[in-house]
C-alpha atoms as a PDB file:
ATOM      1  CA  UNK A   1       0.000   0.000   0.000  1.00  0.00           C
ATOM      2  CA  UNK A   2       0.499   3.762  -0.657  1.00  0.00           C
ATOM      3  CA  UNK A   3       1.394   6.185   2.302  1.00  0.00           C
ATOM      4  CA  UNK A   4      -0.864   9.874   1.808  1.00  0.00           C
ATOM      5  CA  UNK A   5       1.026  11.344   3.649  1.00  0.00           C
ATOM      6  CA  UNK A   6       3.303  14.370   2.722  1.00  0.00           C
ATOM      7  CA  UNK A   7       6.471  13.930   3.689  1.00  0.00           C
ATOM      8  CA  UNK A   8       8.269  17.206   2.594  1.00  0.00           C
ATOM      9  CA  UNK A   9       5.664  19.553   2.973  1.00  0.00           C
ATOM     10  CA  UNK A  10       4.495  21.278   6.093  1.00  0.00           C
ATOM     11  CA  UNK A  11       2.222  19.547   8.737  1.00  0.00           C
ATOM     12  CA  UNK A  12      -0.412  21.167  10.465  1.00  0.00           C
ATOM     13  CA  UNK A  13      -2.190  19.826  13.247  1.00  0.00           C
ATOM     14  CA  UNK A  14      -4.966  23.035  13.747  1.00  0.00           C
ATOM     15  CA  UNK A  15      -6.963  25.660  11.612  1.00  0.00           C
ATOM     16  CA  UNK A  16      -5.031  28.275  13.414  1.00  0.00           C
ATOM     17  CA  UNK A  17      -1.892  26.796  11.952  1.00  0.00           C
ATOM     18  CA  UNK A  18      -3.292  27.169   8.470  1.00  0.00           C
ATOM     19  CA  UNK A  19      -4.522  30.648   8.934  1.00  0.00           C
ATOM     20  CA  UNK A  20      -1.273  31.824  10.121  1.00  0.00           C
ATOM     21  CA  UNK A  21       0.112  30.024   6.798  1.00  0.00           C
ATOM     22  CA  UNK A  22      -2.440  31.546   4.570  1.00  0.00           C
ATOM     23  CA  UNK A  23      -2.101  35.237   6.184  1.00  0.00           C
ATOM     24  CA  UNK A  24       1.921  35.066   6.086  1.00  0.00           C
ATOM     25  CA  UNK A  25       1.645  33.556   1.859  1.00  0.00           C
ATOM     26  CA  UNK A  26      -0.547  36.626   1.242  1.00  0.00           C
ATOM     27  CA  UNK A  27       1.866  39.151   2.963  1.00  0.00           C
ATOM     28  CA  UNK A  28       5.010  37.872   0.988  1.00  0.00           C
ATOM     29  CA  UNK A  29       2.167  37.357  -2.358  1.00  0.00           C
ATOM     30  CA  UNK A  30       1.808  41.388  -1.913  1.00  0.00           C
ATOM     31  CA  UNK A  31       5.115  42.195  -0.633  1.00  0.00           C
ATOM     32  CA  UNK A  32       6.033  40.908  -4.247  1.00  0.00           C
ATOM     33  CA  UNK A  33       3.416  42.199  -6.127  1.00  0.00           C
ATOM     34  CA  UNK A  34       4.495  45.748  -5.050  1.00  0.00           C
ATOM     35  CA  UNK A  35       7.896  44.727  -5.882  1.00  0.00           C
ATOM     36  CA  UNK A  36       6.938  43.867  -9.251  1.00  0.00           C
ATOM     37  CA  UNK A  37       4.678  47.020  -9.967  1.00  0.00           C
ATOM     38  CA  UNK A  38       7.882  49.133  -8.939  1.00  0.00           C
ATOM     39  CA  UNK A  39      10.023  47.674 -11.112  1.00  0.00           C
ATOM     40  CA  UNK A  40       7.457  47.755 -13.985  1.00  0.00           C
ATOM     41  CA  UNK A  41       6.768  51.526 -13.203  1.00  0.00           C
ATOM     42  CA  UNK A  42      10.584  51.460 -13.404  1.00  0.00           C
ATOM     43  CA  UNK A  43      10.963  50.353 -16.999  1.00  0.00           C
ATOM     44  CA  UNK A  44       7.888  51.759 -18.683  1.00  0.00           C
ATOM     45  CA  UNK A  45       8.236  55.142 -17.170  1.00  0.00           C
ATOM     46  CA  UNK A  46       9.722  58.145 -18.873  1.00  0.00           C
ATOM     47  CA  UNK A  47      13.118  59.359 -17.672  1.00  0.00           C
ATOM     48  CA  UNK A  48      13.646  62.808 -16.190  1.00  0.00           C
ATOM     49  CA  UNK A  49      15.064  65.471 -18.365  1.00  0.00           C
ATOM     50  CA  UNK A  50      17.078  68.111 -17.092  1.00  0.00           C
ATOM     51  CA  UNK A  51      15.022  71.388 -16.548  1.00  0.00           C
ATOM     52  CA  UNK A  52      15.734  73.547 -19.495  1.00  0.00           C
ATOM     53  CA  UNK A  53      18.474  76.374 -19.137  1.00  0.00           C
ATOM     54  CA  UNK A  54      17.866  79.563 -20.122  1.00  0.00           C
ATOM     55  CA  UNK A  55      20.130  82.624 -20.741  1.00  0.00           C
ATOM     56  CA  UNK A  56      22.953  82.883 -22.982  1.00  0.00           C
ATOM     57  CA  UNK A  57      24.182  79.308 -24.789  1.00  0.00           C
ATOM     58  CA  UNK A  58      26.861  79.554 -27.053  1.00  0.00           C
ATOM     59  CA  UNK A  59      25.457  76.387 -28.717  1.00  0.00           C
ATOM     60  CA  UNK A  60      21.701  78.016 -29.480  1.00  0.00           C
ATOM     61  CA  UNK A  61      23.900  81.124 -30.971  1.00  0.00           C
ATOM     62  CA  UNK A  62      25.582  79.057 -33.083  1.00  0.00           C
ATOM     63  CA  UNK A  63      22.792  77.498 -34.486  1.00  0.00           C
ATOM     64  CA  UNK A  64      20.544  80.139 -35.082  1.00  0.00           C
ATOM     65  CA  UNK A  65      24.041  81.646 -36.930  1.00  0.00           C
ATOM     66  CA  UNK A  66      24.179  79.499 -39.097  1.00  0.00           C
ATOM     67  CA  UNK A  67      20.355  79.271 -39.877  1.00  0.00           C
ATOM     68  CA  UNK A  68      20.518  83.379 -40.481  1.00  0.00           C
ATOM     69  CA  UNK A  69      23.440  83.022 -42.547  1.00  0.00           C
ATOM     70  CA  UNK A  70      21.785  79.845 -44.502  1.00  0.00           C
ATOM     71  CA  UNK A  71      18.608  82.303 -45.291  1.00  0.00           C
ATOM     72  CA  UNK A  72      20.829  85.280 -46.458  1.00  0.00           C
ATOM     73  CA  UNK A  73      22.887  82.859 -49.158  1.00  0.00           C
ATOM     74  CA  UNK A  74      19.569  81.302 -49.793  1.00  0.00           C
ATOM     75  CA  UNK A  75      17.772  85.105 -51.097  1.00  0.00           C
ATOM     76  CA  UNK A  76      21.032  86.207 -52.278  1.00  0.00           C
ATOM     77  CA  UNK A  77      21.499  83.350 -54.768  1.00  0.00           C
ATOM     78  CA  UNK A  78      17.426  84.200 -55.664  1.00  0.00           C
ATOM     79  CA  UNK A  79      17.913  87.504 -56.403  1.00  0.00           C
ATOM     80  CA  UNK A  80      20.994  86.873 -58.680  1.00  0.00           C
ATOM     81  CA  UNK A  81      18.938  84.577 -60.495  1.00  0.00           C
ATOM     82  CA  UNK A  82      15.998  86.409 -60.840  1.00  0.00           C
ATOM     83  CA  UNK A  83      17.618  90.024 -61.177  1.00  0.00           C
ATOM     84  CA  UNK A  84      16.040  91.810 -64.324  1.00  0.00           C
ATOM     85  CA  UNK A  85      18.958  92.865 -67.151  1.00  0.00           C
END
């Protein structure tokens, strides 16, 4: 014959024994569920930019330089070509 019994899992001789089992598998069941919705906020969220700095940036001059300049060439080379004689 067959012996039920389970040999490497827990015994419990009362209900109180089982509740205690049940309440602590739902704290750690929670404890990793927040765990898990951390991380996920984690991965899926958005990282945080810099606030923007305003005030004199050599870089902004630079490029709005060089977009000036690339508009004056740009009507220059339209007027020469469309100049009356």
């Amino acid at each position: 014959m067959t012996d039920n019994n389970l040999t490497n899992g827990p015994s419990y001789t009362t209900l109180r024994s089982i509740g205690d089992r049940k309440a602590q598998l739902l704290k750690e069941i929670r404890k990793d569920s927040d765990q898990i919705n951390k991380l996920r906020q984690q991965l899926f969220s958005k990282p945080k930019m810099p606030a923007k700095r305003s005030g004199f940036m050599p870089s902004k001059l630079m490029g709005t330089g060089a977009s000036v300049l690339d508009g004056l060439l740009l009507a220059w080379k339209l007027y020469r070509k469309f100049k009356r004689k």
